[in-house]
C-alpha atoms as a PDB file:
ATOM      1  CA  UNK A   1       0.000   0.000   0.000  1.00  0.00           C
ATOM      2  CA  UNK A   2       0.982   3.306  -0.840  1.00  0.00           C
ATOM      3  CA  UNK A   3       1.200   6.484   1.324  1.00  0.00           C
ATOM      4  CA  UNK A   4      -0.713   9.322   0.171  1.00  0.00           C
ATOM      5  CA  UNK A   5      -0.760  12.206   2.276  1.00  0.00           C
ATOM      6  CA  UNK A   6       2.405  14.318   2.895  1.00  0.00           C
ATOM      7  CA  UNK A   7       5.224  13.519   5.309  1.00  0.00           C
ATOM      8  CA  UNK A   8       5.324  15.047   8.356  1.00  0.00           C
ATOM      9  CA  UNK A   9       8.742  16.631   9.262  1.00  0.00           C
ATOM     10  CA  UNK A  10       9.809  18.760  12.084  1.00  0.00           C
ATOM     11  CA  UNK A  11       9.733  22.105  11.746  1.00  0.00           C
ATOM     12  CA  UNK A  12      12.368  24.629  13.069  1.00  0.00           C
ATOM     13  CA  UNK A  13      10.945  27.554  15.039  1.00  0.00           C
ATOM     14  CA  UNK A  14      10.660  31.165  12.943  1.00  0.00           C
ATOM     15  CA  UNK A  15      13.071  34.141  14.628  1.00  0.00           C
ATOM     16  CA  UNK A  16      16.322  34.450  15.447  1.00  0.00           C
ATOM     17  CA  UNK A  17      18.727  32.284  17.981  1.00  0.00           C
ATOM     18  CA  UNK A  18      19.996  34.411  20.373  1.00  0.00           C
ATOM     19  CA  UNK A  19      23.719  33.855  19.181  1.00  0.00           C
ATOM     20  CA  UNK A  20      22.330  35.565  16.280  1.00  0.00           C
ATOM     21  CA  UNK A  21      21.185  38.745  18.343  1.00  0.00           C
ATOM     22  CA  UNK A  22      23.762  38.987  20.240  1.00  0.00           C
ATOM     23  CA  UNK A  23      26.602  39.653  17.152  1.00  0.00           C
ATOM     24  CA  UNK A  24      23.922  41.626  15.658  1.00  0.00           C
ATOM     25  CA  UNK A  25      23.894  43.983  18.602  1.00  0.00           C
ATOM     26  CA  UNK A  26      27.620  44.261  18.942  1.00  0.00           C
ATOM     27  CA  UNK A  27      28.214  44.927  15.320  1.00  0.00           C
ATOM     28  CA  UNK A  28      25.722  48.031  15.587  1.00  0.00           C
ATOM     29  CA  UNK A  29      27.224  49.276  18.996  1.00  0.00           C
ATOM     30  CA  UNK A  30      30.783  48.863  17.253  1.00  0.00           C
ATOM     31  CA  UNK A  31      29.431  51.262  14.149  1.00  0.00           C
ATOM     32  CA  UNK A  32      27.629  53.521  16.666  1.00  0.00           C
ATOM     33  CA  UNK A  33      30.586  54.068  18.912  1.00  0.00           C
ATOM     34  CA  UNK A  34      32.138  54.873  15.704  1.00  0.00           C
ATOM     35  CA  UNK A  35      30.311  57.253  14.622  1.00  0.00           C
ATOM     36  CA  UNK A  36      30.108  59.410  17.684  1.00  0.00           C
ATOM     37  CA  UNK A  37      33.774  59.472  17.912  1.00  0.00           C
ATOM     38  CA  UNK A  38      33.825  60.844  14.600  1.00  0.00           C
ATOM     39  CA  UNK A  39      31.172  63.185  15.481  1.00  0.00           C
ATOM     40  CA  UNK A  40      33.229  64.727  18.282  1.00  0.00           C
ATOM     41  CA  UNK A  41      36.526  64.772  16.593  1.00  0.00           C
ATOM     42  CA  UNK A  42      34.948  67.286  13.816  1.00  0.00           C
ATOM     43  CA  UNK A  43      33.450  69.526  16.617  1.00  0.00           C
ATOM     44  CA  UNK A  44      37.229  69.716  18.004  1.00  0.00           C
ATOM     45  CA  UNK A  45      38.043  70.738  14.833  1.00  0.00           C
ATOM     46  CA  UNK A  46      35.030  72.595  13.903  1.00  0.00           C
ATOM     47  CA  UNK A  47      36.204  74.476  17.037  1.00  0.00           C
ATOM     48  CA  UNK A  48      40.114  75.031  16.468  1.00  0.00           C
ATOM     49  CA  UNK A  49      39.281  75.921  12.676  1.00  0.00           C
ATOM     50  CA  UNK A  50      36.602  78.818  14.102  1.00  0.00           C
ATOM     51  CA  UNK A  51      39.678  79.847  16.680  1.00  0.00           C
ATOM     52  CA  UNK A  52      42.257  79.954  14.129  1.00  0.00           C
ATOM     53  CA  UNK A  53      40.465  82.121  11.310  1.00  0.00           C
ATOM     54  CA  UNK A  54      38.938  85.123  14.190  1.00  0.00           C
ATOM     55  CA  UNK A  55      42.939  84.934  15.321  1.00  0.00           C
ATOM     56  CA  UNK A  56      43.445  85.161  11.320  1.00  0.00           C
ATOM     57  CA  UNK A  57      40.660  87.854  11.050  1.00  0.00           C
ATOM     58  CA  UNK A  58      42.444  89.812  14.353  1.00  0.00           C
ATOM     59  CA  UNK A  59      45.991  89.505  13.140  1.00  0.00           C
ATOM     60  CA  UNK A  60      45.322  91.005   9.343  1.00  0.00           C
ATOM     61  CA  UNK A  61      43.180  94.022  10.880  1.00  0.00           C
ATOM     62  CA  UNK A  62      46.270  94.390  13.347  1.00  0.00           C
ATOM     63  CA  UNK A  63      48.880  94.312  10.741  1.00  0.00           C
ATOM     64  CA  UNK A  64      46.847  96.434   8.000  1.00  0.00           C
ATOM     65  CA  UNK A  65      46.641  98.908  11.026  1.00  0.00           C
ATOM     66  CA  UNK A  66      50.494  98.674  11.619  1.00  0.00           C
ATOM     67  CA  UNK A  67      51.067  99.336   7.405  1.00  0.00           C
ATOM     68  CA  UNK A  68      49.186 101.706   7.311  1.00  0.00           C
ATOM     69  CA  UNK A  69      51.116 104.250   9.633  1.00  0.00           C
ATOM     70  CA  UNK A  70      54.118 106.278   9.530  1.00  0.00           C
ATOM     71  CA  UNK A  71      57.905 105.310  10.541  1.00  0.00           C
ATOM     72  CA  UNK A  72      58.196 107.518  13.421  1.00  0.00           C
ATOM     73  CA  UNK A  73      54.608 107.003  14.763  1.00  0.00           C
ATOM     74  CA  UNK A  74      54.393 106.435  18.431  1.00  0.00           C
ATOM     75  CA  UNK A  75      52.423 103.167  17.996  1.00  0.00           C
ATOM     76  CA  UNK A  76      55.742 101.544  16.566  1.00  0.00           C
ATOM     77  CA  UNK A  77      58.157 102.617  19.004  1.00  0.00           C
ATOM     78  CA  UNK A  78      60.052  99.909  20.652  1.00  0.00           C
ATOM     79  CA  UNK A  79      58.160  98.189  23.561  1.00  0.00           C
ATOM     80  CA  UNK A  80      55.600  95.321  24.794  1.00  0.00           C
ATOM     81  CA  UNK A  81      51.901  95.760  24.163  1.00  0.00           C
ATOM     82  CA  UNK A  82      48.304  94.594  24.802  1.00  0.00           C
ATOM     83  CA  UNK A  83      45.109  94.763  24.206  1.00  0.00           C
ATOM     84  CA  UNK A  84      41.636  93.492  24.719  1.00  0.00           C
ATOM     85  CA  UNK A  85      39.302  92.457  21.587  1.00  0.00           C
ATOM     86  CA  UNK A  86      35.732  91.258  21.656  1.00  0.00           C
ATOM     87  CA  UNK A  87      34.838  89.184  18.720  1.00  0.00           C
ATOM     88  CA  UNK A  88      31.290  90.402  18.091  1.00  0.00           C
ATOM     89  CA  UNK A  89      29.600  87.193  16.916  1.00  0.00           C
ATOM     90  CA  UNK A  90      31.352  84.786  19.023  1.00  0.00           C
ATOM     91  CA  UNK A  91      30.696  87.054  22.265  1.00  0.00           C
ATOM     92  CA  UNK A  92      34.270  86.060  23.614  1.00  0.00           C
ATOM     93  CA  UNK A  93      36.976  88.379  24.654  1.00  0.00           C
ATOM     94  CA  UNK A  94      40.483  87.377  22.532  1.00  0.00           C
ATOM     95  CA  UNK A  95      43.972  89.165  23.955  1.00  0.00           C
ATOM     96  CA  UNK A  96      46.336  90.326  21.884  1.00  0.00           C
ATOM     97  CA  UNK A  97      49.543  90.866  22.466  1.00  0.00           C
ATOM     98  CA  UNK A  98      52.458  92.482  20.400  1.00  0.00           C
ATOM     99  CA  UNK A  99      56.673  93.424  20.787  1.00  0.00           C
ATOM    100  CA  UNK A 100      58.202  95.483  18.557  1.00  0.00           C
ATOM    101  CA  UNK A 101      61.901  95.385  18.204  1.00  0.00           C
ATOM    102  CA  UNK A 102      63.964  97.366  16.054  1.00  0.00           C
ATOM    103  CA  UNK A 103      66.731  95.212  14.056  1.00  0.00           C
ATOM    104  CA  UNK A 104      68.186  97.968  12.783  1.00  0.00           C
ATOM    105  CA  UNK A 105      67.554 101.815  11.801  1.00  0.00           C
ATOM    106  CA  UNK A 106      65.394 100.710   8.973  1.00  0.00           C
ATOM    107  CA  UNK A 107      63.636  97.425   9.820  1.00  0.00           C
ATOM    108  CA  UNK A 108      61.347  96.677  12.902  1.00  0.00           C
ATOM    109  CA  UNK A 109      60.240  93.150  13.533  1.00  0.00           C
ATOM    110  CA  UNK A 110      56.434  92.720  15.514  1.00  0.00           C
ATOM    111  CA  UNK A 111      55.546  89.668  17.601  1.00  0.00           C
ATOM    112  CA  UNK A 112      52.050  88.809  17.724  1.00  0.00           C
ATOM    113  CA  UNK A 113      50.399  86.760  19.948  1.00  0.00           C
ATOM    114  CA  UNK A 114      46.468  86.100  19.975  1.00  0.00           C
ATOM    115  CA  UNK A 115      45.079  84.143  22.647  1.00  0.00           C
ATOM    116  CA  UNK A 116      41.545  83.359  24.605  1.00  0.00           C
ATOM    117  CA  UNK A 117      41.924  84.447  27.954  1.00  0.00           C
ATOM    118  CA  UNK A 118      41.253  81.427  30.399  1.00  0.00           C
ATOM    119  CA  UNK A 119      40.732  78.982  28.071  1.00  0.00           C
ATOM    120  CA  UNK A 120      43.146  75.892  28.274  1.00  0.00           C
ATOM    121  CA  UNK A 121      41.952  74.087  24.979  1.00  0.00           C
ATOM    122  CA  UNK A 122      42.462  77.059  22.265  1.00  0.00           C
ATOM    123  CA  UNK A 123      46.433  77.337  21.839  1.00  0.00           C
ATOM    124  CA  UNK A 124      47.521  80.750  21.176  1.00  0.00           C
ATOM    125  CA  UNK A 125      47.944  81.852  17.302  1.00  0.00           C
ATOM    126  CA  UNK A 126      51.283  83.686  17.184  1.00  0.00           C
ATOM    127  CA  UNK A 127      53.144  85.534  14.116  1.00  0.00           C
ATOM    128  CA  UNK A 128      55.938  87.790  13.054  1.00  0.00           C
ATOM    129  CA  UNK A 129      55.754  90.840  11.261  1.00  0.00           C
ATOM    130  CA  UNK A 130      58.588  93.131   9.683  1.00  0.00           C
ATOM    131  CA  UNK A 131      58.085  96.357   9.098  1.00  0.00           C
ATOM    132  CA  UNK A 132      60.996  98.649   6.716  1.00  0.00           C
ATOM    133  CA  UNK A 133      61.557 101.804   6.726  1.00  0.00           C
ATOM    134  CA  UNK A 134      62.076 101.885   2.996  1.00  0.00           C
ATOM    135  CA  UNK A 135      59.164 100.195   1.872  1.00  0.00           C
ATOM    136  CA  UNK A 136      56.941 101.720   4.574  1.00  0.00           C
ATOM    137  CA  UNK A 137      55.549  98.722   4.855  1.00  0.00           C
END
């Protein structure tokens, strides 16, 4: 006699083992932690790249101030400086801080120094400057 009705055979349960969870998981927590760290590495950056071009924006106004005076004006005799500036849209006092010395009769060399007043993080954005005599500039 012949068997006609289907054959019963065990059926695995539908889902997921929990072996199968479990790397699941851990593969999206290791992309997530990834991501986040990436995340606050371009803030940091986002940050010292915002720092660096106000110093920029400082420094030029500074030194376009500088060119734009005589050889024997008072503001470029030989000495240490400072001064206070607010940057308007950031809200944040920035110091700046400048040394002229004369190298010779004809050429004067400016140290600059702009920096964030109590702030540990934001390094200080320094640069040199020569101003002649000759070139008035």
């Amino acid at each position: 006699m012949r068997y006609r009705g289907r054959v019963r055979t065990e059926q695995k349960p539908a889902g997921f083992s929990l072996l199968e969870v479990l790397i699941a998981a851990s593969l999206l927590i290791f992309v997530i932690v990834g991501l986040c760290q990436t995340l606050c590495l371009s803030l940091v950056l986002q940050q010292k790249g915002n720092w660096h071009r106000t110093a920029t924006e400082i420094l030029s106004a500074r030194i376009e101030n500088f060119k734009g005076l005589a050889p024997e004006h008072p503001a470029l005799k030989e000495g240490s400086y400072s001064e206070i500036v607010r940057d308007l849209p950031s809200g944040r006092n920035i110091l700046v801080e400048w040394e002229i010395k004369e190298e010779s009769p004809s050429l004067k060399k400016i140290y600059f120094t702009v920096s964030q007043p109590g702030s540990s993080t934001l390094r200080p954005v320094k640069a040199t400057f020569y101003y002649s005599n000759h070139l008035e500039f």
